[in-house]
C-alpha atoms as a PDB file:
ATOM      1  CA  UNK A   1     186.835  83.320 113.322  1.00  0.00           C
ATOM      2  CA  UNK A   2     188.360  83.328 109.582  1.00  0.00           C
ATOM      3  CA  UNK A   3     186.821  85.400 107.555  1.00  0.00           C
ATOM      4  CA  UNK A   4     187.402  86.787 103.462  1.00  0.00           C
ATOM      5  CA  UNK A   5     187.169  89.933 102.659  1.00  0.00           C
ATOM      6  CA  UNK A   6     186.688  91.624  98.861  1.00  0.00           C
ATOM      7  CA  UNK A   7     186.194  94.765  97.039  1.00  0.00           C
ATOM      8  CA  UNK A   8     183.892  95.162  94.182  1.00  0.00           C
ATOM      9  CA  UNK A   9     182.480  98.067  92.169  1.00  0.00           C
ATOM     10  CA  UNK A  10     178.572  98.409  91.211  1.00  0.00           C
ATOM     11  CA  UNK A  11     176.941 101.046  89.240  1.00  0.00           C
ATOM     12  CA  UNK A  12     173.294  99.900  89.109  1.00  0.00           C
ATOM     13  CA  UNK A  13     170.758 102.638  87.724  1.00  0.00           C
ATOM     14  CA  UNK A  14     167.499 103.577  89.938  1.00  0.00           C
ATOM     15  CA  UNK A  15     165.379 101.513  87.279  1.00  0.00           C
ATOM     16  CA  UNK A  16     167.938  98.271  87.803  1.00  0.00           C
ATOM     17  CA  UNK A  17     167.675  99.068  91.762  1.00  0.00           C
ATOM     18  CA  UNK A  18     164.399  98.799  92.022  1.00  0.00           C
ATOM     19  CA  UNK A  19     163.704  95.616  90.581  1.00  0.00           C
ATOM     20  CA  UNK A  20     166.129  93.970  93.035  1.00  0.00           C
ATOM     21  CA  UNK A  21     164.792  95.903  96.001  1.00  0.00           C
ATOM     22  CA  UNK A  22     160.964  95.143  94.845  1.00  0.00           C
ATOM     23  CA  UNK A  23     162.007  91.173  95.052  1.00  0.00           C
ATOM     24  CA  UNK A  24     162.251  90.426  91.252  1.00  0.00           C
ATOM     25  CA  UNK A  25     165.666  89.270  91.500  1.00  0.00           C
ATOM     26  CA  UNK A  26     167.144  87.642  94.730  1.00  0.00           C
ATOM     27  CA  UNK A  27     170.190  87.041  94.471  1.00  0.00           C
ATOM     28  CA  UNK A  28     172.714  89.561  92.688  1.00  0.00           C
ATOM     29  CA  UNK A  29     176.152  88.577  91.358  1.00  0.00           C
ATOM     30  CA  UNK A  30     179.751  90.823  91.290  1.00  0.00           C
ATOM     31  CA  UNK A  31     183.142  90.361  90.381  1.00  0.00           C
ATOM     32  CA  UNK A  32     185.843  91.057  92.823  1.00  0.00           C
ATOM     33  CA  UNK A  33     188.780  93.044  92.280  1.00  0.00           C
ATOM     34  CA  UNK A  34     190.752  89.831  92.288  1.00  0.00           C
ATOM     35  CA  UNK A  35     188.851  88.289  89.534  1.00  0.00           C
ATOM     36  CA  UNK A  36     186.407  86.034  91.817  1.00  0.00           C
ATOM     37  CA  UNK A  37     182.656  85.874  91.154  1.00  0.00           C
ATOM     38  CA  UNK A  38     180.368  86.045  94.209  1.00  0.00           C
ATOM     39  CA  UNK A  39     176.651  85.929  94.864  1.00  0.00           C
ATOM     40  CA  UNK A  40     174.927  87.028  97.548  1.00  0.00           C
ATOM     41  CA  UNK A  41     171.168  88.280  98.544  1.00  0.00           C
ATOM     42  CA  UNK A  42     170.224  90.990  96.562  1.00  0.00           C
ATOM     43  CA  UNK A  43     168.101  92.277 100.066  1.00  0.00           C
ATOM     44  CA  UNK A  44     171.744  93.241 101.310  1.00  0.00           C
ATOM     45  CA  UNK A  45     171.536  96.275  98.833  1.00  0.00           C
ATOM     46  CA  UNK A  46     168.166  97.753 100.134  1.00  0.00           C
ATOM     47  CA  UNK A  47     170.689  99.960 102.418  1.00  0.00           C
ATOM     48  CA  UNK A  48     172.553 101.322  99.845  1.00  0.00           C
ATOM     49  CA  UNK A  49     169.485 102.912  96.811  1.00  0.00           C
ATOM     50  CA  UNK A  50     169.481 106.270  96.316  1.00  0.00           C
ATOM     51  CA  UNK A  51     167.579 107.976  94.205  1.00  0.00           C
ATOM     52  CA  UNK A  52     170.489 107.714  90.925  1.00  0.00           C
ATOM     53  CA  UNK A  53     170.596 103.388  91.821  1.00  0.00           C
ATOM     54  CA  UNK A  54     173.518 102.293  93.857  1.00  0.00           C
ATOM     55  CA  UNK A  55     176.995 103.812  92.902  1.00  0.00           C
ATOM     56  CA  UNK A  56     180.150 102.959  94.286  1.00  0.00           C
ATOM     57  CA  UNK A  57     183.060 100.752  95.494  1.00  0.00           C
ATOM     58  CA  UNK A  58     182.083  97.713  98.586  1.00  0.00           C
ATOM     59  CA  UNK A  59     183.881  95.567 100.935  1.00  0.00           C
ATOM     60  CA  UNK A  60     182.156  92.415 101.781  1.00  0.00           C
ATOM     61  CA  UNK A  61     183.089  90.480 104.292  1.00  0.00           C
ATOM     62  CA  UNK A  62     182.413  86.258 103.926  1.00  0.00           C
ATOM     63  CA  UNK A  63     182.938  83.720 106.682  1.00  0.00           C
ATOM     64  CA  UNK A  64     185.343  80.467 105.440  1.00  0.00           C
ATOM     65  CA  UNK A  65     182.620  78.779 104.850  1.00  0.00           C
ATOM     66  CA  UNK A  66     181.111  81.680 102.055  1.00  0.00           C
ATOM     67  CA  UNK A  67     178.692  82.541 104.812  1.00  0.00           C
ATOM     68  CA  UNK A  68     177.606  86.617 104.095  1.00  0.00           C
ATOM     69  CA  UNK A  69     178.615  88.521 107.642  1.00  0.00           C
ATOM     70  CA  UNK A  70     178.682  92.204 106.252  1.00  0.00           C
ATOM     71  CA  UNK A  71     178.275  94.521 103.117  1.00  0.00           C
ATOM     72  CA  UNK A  72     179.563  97.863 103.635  1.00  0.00           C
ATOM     73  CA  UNK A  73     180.157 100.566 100.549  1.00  0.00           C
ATOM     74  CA  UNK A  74     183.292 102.181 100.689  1.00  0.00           C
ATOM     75  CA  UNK A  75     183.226 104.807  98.504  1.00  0.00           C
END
């Protein structure tokens, strides 16, 4: 299977967190390292709320088609 892979940074405070992980927002939107803008379900965060928001560098991994297959913070 071909699959993409990208980096992106997100520094979300708790406040910003929560409305994504309370369902007000469902999709949420980054910009890779290399410039490229992708969207994805903001319930693929949930994992990753502390109690300062969501801090840190990811890896997401996409099939060919765009399809989500993973979301993994990095740093």
């Amino acid at each position: 299977m071909v699959s993409k892979t990208y980096y992106f940074a997100l520094n979300l405070n708790y406040d910003e967190c929560m409305a994504y992980y309370e369902g007000h927002y469902t999709q949420v939107q980054v910009l890779s390292d290399c410039g490229k803008t992708i969207r994805f379900d903001a319930s693929k965060l949930r994992p990753f709320v502390s109690s300062i928001g969501i801090k840190g560098r990811f890896r997401i991994h996409l099939t060919a088609e765009n399809k989500f297959i993973s979301l993994e913070k990095i740093i």
